[in-house]
C-alpha atoms as a PDB file:
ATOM      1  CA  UNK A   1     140.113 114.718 139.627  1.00  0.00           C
ATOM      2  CA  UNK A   2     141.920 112.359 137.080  1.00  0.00           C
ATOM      3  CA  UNK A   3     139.637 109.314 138.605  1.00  0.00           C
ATOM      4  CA  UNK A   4     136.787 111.454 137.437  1.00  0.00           C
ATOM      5  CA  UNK A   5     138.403 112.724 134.112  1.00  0.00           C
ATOM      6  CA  UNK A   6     138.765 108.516 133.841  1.00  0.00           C
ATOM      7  CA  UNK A   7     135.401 108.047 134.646  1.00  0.00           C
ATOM      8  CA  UNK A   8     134.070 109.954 131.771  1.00  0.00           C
ATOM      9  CA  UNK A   9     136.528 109.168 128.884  1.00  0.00           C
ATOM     10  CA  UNK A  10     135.045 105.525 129.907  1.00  0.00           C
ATOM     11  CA  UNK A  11     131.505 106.222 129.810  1.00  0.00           C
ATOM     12  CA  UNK A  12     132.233 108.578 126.923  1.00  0.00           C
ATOM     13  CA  UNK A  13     133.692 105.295 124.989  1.00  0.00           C
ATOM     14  CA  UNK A  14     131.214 103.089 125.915  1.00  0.00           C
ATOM     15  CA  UNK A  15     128.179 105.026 124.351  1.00  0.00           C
ATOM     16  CA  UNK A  16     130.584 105.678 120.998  1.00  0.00           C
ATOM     17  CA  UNK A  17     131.155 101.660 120.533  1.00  0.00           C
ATOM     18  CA  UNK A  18     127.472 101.045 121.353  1.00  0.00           C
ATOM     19  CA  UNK A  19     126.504 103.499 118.923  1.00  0.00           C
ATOM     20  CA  UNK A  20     128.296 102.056 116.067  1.00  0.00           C
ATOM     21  CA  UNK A  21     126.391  98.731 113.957  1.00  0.00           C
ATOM     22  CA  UNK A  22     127.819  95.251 114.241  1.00  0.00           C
ATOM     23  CA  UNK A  23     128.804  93.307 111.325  1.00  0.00           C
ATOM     24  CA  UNK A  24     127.667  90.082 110.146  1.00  0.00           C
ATOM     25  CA  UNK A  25     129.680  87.901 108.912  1.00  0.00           C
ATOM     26  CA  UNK A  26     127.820  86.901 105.434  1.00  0.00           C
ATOM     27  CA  UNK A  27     130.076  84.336 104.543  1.00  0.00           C
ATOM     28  CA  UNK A  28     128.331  82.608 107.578  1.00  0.00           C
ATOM     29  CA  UNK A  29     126.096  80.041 105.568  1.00  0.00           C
ATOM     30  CA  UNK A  30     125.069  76.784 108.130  1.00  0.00           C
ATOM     31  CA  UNK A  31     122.754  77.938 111.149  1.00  0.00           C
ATOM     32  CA  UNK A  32     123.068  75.950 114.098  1.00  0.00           C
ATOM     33  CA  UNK A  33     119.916  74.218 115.896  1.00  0.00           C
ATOM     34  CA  UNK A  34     118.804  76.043 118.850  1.00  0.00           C
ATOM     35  CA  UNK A  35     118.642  73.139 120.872  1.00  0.00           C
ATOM     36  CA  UNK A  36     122.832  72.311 119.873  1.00  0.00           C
ATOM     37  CA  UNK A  37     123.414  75.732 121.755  1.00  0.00           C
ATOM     38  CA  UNK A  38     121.478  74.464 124.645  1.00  0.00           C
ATOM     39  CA  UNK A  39     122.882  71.184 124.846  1.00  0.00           C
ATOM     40  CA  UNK A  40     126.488  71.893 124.614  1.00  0.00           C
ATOM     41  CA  UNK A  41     126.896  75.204 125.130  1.00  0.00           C
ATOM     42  CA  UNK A  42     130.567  75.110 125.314  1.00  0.00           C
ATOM     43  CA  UNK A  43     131.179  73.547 121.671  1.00  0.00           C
ATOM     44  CA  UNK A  44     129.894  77.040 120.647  1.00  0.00           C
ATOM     45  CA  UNK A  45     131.307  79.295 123.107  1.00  0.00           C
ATOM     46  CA  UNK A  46     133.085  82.792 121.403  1.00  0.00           C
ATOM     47  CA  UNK A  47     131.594  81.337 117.842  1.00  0.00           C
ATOM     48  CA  UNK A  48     129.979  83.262 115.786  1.00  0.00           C
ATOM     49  CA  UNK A  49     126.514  81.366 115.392  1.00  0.00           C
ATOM     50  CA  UNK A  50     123.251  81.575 113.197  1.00  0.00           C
ATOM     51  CA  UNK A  51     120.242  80.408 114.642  1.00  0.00           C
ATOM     52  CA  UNK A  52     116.516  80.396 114.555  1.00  0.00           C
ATOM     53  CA  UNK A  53     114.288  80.633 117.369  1.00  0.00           C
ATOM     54  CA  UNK A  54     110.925  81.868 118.948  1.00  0.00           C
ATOM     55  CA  UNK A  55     112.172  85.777 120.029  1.00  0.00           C
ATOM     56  CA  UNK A  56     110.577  87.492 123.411  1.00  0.00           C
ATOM     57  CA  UNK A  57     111.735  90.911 123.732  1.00  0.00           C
ATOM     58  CA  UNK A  58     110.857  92.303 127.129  1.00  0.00           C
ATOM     59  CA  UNK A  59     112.691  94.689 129.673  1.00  0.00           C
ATOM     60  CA  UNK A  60     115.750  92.596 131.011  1.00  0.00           C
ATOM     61  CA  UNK A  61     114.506  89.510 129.397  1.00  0.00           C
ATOM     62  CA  UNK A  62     115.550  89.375 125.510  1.00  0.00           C
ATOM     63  CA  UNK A  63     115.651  86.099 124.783  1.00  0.00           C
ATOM     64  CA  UNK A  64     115.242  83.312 121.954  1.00  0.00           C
ATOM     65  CA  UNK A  65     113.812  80.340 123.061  1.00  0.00           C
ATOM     66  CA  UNK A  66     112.882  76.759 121.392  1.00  0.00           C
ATOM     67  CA  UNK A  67     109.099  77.592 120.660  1.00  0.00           C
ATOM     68  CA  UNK A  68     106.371  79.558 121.843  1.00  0.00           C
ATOM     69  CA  UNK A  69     105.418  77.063 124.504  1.00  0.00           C
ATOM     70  CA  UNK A  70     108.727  76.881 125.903  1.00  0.00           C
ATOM     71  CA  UNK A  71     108.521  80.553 126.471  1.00  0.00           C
ATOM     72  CA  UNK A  72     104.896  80.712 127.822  1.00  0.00           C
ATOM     73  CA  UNK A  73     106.038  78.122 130.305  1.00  0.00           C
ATOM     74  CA  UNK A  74     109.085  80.362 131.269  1.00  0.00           C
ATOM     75  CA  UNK A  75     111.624  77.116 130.672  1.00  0.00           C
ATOM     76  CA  UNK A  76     114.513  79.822 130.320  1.00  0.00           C
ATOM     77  CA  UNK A  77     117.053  77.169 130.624  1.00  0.00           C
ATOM     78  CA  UNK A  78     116.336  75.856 127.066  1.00  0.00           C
ATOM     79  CA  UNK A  79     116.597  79.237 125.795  1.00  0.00           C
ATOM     80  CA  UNK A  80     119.406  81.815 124.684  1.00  0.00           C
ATOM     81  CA  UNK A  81     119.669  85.629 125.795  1.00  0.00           C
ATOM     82  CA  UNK A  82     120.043  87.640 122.793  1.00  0.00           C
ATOM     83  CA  UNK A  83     122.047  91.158 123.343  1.00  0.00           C
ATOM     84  CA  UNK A  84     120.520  93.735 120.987  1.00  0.00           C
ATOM     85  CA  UNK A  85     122.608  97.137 120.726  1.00  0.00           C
ATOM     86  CA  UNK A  86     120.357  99.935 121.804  1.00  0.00           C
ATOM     87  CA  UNK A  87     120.965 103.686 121.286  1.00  0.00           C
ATOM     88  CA  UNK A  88     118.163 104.080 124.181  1.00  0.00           C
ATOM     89  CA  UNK A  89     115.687 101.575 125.455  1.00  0.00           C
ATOM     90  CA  UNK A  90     113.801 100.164 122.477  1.00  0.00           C
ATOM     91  CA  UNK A  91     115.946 102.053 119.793  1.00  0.00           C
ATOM     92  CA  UNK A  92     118.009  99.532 118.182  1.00  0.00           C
ATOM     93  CA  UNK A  93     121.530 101.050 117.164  1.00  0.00           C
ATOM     94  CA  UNK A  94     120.847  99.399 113.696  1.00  0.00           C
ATOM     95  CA  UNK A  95     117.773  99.834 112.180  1.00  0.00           C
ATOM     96  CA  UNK A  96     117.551  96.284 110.530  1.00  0.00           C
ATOM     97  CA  UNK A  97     117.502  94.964 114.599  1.00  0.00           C
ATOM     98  CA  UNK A  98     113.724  95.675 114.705  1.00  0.00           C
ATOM     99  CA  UNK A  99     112.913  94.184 118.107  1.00  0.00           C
ATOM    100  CA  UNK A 100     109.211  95.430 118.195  1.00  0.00           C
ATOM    101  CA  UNK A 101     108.214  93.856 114.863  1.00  0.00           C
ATOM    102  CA  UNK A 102     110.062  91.013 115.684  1.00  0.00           C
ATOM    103  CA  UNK A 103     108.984  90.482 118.748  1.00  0.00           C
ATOM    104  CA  UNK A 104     106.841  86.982 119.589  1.00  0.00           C
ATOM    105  CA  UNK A 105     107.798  86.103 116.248  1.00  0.00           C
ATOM    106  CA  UNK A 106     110.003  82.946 114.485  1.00  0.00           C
ATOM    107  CA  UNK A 107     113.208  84.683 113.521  1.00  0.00           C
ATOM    108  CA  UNK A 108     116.913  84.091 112.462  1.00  0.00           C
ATOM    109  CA  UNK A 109     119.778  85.433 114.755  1.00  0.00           C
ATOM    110  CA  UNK A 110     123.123  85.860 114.096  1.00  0.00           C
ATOM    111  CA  UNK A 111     126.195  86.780 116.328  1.00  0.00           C
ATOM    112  CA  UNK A 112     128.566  85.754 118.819  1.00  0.00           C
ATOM    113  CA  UNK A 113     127.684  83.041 121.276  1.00  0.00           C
ATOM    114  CA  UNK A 114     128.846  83.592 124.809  1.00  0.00           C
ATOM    115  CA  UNK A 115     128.420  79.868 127.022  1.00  0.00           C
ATOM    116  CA  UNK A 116     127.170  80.663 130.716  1.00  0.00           C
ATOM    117  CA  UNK A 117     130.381  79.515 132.525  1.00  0.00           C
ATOM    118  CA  UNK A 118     129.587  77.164 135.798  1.00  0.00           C
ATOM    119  CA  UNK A 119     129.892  79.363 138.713  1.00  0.00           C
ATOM    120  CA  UNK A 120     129.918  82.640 136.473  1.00  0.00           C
ATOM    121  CA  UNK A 121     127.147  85.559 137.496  1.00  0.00           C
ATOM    122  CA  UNK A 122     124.564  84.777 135.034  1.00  0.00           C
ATOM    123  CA  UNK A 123     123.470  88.448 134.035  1.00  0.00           C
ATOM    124  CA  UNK A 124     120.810  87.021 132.052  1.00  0.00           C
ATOM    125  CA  UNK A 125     118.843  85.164 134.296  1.00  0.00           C
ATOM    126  CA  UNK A 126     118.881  81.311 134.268  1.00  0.00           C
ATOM    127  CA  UNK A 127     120.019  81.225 130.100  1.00  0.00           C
ATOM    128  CA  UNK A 128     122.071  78.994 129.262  1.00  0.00           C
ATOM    129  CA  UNK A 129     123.800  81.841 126.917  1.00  0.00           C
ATOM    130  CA  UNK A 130     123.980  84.662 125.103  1.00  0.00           C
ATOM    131  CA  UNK A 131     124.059  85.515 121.727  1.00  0.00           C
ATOM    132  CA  UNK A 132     125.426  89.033 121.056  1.00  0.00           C
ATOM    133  CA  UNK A 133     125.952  91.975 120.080  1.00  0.00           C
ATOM    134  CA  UNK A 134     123.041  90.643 117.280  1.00  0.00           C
ATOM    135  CA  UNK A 135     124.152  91.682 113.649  1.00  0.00           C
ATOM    136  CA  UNK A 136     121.317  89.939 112.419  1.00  0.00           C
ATOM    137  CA  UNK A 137     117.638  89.537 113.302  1.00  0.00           C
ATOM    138  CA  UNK A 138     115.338  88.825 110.595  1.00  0.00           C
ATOM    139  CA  UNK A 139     111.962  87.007 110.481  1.00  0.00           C
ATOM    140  CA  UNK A 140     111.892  83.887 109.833  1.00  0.00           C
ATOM    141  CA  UNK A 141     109.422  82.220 107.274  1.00  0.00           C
ATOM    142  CA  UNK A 142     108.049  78.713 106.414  1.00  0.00           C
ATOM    143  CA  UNK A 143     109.578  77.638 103.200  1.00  0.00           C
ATOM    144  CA  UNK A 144     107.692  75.259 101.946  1.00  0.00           C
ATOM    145  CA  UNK A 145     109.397  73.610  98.567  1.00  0.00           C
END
């Protein structure tokens, strides 16, 4: 009975810290190239990072990668899983976290980095991290000056 009574208060406190937003820090100005969290993975590991990449969302798969082409190749290893909150599949926790309109799209990400360990279960396929939980996710746009 108490293993049970255990049980719940865990799932119970799970879905109450997945249902609450993630903040950014804002104070976070320099974003870090894409390709620095690839290479050296552990210079960024537990930092919180901003970075702009080409963003697939897909079942099991979120992920920002290096370009489009790097994506429709399916080089995973030169890309990044991103963790998005959900409240249920496709239902961001924050609003701002639009995956769908963001989706196949250039776009800025910002949170924690987590460095696939050597010899660590890679729950995101072959990445070479993960960024997450995202507090930011915006698109991101040519500025031309």
């Amino acid at each position: 009975m108490t293993f049970i009574a255990l049980f719940i208060a865990g799932i119970l406190g799970a879905a109450d810290e997945a249902s609450s937003a993630v903040p950014c820090d804002d104070s976070l100005e320099n974003r870090v190239p894409l390709i620095q969290l690839v290479a050296n993975p552990e210079k960024w590991d537990g930092k919180e990072v901003r970075v702009v990449g080409y963003a697939r969302f897909e079942y099991e798969g979120d992920a920002l990668y290096l370009s489009e082409n790097e994506y429709l190749l399916g080089l995973s290893e030169s890309s990044i899983g991103i963790y998005v909150p959900y409240v249920e599949y496709g239902k961001p926790v924050d609003a701002s976290l639009d995956t769908k309109a963001n989706d196949r799209q250039l776009v800025e990400v910002q949170g924690v980095f987590r460095a696939h360990k050597d010899g660590a279960i890679r729950t995101v396929g072959a990445f070479t991290g993960q960024i997450g939980p995202v507090c930011r996710l915006e698109r991101w746009e040519f500025r031309a000056e």
